[in-house]
N, C-alpha and C. Protein backbone atom coordinates (compact mmCIF):
# COMPACT_ATOMS: atom_id res chain seq x y z
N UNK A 1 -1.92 16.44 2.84
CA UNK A 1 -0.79 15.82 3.47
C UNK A 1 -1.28 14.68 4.37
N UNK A 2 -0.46 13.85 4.41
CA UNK A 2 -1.35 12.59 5.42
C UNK A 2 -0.68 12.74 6.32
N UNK A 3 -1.33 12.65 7.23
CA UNK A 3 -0.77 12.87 8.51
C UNK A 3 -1.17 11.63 9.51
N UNK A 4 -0.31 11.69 10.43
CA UNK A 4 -0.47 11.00 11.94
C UNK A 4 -0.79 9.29 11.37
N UNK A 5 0.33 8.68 10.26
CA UNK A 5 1.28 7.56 10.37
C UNK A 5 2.19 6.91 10.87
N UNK A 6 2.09 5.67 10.62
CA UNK A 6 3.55 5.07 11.27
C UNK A 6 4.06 4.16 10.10
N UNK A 7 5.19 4.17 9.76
CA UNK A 7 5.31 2.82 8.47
C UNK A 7 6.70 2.05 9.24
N UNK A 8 6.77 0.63 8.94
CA UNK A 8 6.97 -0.15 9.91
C UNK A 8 7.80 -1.37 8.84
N UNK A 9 9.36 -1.33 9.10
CA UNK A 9 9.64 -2.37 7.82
C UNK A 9 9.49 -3.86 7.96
N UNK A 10 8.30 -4.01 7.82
CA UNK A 10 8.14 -5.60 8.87
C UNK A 10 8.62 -6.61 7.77
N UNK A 11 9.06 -6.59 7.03
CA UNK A 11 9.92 -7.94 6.81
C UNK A 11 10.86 -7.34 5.80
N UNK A 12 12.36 -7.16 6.27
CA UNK A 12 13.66 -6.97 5.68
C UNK A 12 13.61 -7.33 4.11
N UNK A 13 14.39 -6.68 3.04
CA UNK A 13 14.23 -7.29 1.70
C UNK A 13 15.35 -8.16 1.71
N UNK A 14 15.44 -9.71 1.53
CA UNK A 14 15.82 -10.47 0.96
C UNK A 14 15.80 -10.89 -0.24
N UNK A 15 17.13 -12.01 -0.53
CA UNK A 15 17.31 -12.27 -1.81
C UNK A 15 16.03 -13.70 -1.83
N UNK A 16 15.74 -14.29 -0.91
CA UNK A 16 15.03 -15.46 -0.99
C UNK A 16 13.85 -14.92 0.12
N UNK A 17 13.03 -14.12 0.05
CA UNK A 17 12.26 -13.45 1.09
C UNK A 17 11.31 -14.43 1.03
N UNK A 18 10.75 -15.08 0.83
CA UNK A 18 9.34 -16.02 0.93
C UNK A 18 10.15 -17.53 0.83
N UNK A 19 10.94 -18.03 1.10
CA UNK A 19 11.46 -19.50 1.49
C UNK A 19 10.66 -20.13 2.48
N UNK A 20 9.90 -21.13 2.58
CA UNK A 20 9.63 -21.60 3.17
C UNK A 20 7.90 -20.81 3.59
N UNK A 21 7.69 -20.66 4.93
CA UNK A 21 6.55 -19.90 5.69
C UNK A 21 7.26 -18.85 6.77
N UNK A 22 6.96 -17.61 6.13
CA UNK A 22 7.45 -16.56 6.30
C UNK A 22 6.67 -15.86 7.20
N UNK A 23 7.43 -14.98 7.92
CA UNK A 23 6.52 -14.01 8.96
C UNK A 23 6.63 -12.55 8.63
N UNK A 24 5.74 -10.99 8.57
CA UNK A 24 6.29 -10.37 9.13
C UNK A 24 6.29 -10.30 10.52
N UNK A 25 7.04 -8.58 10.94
CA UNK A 25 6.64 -8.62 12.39
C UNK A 25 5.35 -8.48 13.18
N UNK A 26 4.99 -8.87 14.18
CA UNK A 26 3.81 -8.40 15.14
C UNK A 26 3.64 -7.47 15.00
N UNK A 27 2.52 -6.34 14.31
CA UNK A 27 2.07 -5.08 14.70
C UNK A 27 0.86 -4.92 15.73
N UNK A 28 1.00 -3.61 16.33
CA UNK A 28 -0.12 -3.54 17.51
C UNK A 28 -1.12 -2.51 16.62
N UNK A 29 -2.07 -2.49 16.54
CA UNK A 29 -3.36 -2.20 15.79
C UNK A 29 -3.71 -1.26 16.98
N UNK A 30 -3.96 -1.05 18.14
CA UNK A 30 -4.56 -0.28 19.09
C UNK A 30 -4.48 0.88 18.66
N UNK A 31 -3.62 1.50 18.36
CA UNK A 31 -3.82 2.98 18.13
C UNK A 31 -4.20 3.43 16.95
N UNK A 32 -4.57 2.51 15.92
CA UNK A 32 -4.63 2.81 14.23
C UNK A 32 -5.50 1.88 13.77
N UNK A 33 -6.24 2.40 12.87
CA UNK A 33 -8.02 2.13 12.34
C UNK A 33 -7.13 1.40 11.11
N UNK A 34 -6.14 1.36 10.48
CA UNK A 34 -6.24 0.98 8.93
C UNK A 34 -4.51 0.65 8.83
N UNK A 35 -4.20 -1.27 8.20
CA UNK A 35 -2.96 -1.11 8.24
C UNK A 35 -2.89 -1.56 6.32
N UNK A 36 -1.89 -1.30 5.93
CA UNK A 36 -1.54 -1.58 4.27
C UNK A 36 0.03 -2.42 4.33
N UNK A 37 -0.35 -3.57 3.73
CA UNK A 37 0.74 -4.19 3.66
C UNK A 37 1.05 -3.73 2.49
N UNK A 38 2.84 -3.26 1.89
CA UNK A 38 3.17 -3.44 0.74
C UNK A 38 4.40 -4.40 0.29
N UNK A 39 3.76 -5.22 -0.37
CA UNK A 39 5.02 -5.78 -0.76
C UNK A 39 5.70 -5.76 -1.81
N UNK A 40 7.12 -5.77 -2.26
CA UNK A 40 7.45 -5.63 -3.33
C UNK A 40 8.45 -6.09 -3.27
N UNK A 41 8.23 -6.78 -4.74
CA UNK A 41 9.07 -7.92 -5.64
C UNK A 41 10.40 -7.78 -6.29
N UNK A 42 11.16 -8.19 -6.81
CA UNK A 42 12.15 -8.03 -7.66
C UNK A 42 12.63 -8.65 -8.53
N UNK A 43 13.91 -9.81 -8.94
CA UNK A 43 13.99 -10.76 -9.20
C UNK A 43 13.12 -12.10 -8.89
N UNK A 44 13.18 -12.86 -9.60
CA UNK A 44 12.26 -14.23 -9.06
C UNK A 44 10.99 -14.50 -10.28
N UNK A 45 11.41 -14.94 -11.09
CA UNK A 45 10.31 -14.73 -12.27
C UNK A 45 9.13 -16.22 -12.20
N UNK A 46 9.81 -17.19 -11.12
CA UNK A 46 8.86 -18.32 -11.32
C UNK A 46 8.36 -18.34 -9.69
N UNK A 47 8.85 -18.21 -8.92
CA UNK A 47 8.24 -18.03 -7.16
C UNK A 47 7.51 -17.56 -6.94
N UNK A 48 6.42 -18.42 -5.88
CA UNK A 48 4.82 -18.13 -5.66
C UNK A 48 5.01 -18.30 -4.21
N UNK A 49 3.76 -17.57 -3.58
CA UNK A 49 3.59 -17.70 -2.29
C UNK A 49 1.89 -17.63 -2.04
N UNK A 50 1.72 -18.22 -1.12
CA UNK A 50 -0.35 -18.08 -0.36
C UNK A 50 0.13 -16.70 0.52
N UNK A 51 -0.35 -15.33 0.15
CA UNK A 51 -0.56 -14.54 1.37
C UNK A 51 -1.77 -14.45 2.41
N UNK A 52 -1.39 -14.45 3.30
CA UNK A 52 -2.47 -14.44 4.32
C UNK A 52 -1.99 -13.42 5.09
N UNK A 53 -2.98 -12.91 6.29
CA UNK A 53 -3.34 -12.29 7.46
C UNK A 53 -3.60 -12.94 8.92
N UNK A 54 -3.29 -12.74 9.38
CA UNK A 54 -3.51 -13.27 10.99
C UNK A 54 -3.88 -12.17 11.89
N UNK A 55 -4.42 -12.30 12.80
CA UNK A 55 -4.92 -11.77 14.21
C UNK A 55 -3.60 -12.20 15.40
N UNK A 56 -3.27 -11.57 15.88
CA UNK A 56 -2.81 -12.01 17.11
C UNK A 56 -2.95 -11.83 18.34
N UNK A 57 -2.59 -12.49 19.48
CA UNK A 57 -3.31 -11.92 20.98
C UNK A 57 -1.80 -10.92 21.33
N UNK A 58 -0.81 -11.51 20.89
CA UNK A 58 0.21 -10.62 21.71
C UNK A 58 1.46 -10.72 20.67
N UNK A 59 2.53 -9.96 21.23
CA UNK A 59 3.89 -9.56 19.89
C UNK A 59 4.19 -10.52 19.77
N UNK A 60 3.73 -12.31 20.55
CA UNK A 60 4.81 -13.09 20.00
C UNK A 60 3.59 -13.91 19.53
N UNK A 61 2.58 -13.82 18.80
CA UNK A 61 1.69 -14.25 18.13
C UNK A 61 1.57 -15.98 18.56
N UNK A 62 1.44 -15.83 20.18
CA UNK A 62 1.08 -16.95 20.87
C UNK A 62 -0.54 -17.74 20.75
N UNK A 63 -1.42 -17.28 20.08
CA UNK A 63 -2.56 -17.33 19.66
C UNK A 63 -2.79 -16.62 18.21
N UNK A 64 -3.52 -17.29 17.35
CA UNK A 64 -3.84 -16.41 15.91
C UNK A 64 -4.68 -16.80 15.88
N UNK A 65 -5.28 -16.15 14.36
CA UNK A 65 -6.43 -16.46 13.53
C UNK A 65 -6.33 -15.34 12.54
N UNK A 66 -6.43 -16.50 11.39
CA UNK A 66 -6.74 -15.56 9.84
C UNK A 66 -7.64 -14.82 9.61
N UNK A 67 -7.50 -13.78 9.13
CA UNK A 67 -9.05 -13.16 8.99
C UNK A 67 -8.44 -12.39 7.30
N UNK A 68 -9.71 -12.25 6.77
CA UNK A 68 -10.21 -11.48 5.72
C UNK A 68 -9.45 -10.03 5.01
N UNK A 69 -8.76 -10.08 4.33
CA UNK A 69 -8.75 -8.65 3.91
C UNK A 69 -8.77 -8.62 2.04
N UNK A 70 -8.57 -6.81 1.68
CA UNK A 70 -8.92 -6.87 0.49
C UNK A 70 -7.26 -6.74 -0.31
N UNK A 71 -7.18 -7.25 -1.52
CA UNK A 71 -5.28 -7.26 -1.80
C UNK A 71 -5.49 -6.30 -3.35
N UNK A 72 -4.72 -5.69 -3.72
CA UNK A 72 -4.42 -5.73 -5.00
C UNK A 72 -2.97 -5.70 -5.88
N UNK A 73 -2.91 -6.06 -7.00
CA UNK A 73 -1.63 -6.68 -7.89
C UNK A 73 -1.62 -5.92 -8.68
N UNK A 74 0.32 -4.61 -9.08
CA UNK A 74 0.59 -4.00 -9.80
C UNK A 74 1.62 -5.09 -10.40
N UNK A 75 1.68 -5.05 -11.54
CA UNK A 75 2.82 -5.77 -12.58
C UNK A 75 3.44 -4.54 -13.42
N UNK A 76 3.11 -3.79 -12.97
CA UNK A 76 4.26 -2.29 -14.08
C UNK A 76 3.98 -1.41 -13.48
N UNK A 77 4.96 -0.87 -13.32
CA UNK A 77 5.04 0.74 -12.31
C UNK A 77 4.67 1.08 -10.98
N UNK A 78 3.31 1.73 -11.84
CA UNK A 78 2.16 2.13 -10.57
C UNK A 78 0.97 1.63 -10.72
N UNK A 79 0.75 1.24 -11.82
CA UNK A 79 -0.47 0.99 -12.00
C UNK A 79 -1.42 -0.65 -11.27
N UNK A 80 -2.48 -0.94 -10.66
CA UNK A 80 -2.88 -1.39 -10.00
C UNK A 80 -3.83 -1.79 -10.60
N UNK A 81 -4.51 -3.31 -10.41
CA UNK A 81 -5.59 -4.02 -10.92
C UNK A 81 -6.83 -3.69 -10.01
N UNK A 82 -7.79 -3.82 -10.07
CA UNK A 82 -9.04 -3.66 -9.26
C UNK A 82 -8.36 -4.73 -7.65
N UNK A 83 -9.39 -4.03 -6.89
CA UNK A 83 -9.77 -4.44 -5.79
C UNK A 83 -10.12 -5.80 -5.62
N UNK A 84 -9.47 -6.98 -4.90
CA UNK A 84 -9.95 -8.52 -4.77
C UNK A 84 -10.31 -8.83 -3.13
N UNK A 85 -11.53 -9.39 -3.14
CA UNK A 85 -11.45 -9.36 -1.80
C UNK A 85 -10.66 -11.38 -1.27
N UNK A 86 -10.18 -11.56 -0.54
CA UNK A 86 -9.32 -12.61 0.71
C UNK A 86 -9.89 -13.21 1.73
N UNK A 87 -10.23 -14.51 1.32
CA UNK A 87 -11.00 -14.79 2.95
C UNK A 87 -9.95 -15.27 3.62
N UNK A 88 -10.17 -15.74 4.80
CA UNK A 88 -9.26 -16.45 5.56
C UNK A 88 -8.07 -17.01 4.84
N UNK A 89 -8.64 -17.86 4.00
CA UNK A 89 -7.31 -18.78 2.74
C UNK A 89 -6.26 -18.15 2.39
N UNK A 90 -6.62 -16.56 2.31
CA UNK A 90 -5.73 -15.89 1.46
C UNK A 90 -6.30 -15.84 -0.12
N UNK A 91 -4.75 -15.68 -0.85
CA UNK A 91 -4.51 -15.53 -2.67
C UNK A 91 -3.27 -16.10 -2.58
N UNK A 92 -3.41 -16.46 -4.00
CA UNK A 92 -1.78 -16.88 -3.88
C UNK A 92 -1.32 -16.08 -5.29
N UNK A 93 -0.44 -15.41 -4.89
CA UNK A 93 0.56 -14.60 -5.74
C UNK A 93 0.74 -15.53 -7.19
N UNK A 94 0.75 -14.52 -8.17
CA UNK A 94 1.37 -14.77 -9.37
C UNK A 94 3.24 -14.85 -9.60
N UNK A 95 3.10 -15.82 -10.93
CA UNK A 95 4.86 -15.73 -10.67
C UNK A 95 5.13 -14.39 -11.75
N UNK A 96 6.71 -13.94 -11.19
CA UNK A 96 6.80 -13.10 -12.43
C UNK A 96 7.62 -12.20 -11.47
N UNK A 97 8.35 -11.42 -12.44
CA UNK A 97 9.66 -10.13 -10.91
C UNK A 97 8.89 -9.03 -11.47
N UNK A 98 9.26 -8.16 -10.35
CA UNK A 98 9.38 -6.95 -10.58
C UNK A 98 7.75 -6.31 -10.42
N UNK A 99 7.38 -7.22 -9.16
CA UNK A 99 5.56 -7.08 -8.98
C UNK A 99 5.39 -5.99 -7.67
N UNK A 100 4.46 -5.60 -7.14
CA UNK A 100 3.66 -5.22 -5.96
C UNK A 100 2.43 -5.63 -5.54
N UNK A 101 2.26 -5.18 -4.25
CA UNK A 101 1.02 -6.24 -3.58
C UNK A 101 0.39 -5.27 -2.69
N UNK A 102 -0.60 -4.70 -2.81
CA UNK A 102 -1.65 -4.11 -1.72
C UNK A 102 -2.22 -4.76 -0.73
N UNK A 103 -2.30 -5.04 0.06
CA UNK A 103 -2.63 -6.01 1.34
C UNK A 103 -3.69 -5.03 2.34
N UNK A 104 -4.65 -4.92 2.40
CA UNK A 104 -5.07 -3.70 3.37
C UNK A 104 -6.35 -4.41 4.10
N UNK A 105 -6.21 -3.46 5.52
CA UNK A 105 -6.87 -4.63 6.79
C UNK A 105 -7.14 -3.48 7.16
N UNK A 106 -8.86 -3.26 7.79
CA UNK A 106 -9.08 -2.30 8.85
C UNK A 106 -9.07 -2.81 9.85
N UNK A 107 -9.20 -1.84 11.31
CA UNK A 107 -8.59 -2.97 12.52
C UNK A 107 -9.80 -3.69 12.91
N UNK A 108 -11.22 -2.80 12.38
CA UNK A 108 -12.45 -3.74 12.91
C UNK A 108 -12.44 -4.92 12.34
N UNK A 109 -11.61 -5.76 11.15
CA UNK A 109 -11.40 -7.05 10.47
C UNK A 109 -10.57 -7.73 12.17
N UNK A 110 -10.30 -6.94 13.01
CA UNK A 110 -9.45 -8.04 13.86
C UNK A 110 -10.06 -7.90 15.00
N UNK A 111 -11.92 -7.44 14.63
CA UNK A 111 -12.60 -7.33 16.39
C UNK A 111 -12.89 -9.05 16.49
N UNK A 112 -13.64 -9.49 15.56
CA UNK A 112 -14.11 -10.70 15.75
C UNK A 112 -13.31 -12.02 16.93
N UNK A 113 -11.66 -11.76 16.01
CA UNK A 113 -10.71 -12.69 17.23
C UNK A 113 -10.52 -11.54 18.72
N UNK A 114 -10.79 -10.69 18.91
CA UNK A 114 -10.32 -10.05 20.05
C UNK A 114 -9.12 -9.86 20.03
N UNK A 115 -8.48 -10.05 18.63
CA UNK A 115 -7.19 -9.62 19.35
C UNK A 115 -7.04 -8.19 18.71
N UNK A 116 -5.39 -7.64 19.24
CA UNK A 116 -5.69 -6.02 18.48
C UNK A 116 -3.81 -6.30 17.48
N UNK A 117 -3.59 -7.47 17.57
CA UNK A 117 -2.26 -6.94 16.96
C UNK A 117 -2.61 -7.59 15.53
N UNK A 118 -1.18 -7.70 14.25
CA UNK A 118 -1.85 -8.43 13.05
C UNK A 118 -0.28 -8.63 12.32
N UNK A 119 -0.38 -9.79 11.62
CA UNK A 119 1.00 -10.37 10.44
C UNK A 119 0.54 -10.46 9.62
N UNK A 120 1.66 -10.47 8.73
CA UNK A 120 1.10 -11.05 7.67
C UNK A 120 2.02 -12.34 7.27
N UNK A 121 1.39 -13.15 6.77
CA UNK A 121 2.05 -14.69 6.80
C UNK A 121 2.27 -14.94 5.06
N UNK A 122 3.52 -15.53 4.54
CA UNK A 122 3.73 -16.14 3.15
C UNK A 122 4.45 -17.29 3.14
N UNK A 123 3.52 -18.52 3.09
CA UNK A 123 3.75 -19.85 2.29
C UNK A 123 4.39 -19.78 0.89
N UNK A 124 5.40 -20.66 1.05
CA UNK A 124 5.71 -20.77 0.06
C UNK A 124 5.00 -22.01 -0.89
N UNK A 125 4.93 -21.62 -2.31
CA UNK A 125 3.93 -22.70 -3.06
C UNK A 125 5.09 -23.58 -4.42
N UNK A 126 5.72 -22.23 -4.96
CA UNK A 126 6.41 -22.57 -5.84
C UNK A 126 8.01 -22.68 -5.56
N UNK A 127 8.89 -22.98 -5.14
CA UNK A 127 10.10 -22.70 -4.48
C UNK A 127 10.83 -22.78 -5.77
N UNK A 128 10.94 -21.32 -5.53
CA UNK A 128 12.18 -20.43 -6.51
C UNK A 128 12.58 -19.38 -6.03
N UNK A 129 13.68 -19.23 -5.76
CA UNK A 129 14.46 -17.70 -4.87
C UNK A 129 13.17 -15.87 -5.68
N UNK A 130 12.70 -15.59 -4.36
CA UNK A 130 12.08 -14.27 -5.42
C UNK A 130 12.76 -13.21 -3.96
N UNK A 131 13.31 -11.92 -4.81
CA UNK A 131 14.05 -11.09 -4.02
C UNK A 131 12.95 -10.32 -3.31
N UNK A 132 12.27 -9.80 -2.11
CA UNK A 132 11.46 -9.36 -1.83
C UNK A 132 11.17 -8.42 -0.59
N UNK A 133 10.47 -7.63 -0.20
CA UNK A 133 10.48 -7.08 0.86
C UNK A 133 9.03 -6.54 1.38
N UNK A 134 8.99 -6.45 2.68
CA UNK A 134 7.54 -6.25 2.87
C UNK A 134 7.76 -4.91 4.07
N UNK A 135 6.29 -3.71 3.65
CA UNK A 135 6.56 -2.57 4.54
C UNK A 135 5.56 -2.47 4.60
N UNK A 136 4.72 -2.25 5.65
CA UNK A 136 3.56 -2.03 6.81
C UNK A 136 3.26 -0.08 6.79
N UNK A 137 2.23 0.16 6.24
CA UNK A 137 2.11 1.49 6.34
C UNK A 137 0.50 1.21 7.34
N UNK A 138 0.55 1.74 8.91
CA UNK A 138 -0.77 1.92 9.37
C UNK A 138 -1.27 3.69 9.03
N UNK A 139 -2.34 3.86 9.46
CA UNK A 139 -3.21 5.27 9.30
C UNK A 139 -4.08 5.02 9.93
N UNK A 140 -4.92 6.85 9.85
CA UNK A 140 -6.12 6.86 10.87
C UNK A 140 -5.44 6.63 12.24
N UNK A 141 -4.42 7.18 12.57
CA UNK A 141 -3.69 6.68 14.20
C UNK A 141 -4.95 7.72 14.78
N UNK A 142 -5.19 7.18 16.00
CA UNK A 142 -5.91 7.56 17.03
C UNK A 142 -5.98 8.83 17.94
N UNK A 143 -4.37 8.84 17.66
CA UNK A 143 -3.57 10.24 18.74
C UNK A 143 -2.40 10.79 17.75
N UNK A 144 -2.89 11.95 17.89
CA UNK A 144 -1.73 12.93 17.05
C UNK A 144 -0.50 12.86 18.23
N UNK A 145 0.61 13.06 16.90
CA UNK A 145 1.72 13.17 17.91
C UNK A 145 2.82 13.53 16.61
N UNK A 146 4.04 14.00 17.04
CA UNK A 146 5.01 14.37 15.82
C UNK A 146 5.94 13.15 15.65
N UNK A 147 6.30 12.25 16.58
CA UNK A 147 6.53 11.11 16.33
C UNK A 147 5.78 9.74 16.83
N UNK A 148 5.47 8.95 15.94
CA UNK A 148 4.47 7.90 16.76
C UNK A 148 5.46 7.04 17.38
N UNK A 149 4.64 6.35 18.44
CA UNK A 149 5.32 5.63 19.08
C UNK A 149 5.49 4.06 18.52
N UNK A 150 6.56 2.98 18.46
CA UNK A 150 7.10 1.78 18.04
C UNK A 150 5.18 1.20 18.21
N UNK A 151 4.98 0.21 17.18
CA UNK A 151 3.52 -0.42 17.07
C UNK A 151 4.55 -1.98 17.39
N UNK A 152 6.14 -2.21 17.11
CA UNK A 152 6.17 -3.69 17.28
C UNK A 152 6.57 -4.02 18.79
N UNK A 153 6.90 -3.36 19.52
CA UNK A 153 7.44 -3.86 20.32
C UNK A 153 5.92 -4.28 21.56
């Protein structure tokens, strides 16, 4: 059983979720070793985006910096492509609906900037409406508890 999570709906599913340069929310990393972005697709068979990662100093991501993580790309079901690793630049998403996205950051990827919180950021590359939504699963929390406490505020 996994225990002592928090999952966090940091960016609402929209019909045009990646328009433009997209945010999720500020998460605080302090209490949790390991965060997983998931995102998932729907409609939108030609819309592309650059995903990236950021560092932040505080919830209103008044200071950043990109840092490194590893992503991976399901196109049917469940099934998942190998492991890619992300430098700073990011990847930029394939077009096509009905995708998922592994995004995963340990929090020592966010000692280097000093900061402890983290987003995730999507440029848009190809502008075509893609229906989408993004959910933040952290782990490894620090302190047991039966409910964790809010990581955005």
């Amino acid at each position: 059983m996994l225990k002592n999570y928090h999952i966090v709906n940091a960016l609402l599913p929209v019909a045009d979720a990646f328009n433009g340069t997209v945010y999720t929310d500020i998460i605080n990393m302090k209490d949790y070793g390991h965060i997983s972005f998931l995102i998932q697709t729907g409609a939108g068979a030609t819309g592309t985006s650059t995903i990236t990662t950021e560092a932040c100093d505080d919830v209103s991501g008044t200071h950043t910096s990109a840092i490194p993580f590893i992503y991976q790309e399901c196109t049917s079901g469940d099934t998942f492509g190998g492991k890619a690793s992300a430098t700073s630049v990011g990847f930029a998403t394939t077009a096509g609906a009905n995708k998922m996205y592994k995004v995963e950051v340990d929090s020592d990827a966010l000692g280097a900037s000093g900061y402890s919180y983290i987003r995730l950021k999507a440029v848009e590359v190809v502008n075509d409406p893609v229906t989408a939504g993004i959910v933040a699963v952290l782990t490894e929390a620090k302190y047991e508890r039966d409910v964790q406490v809010s990581a955005i505020v």
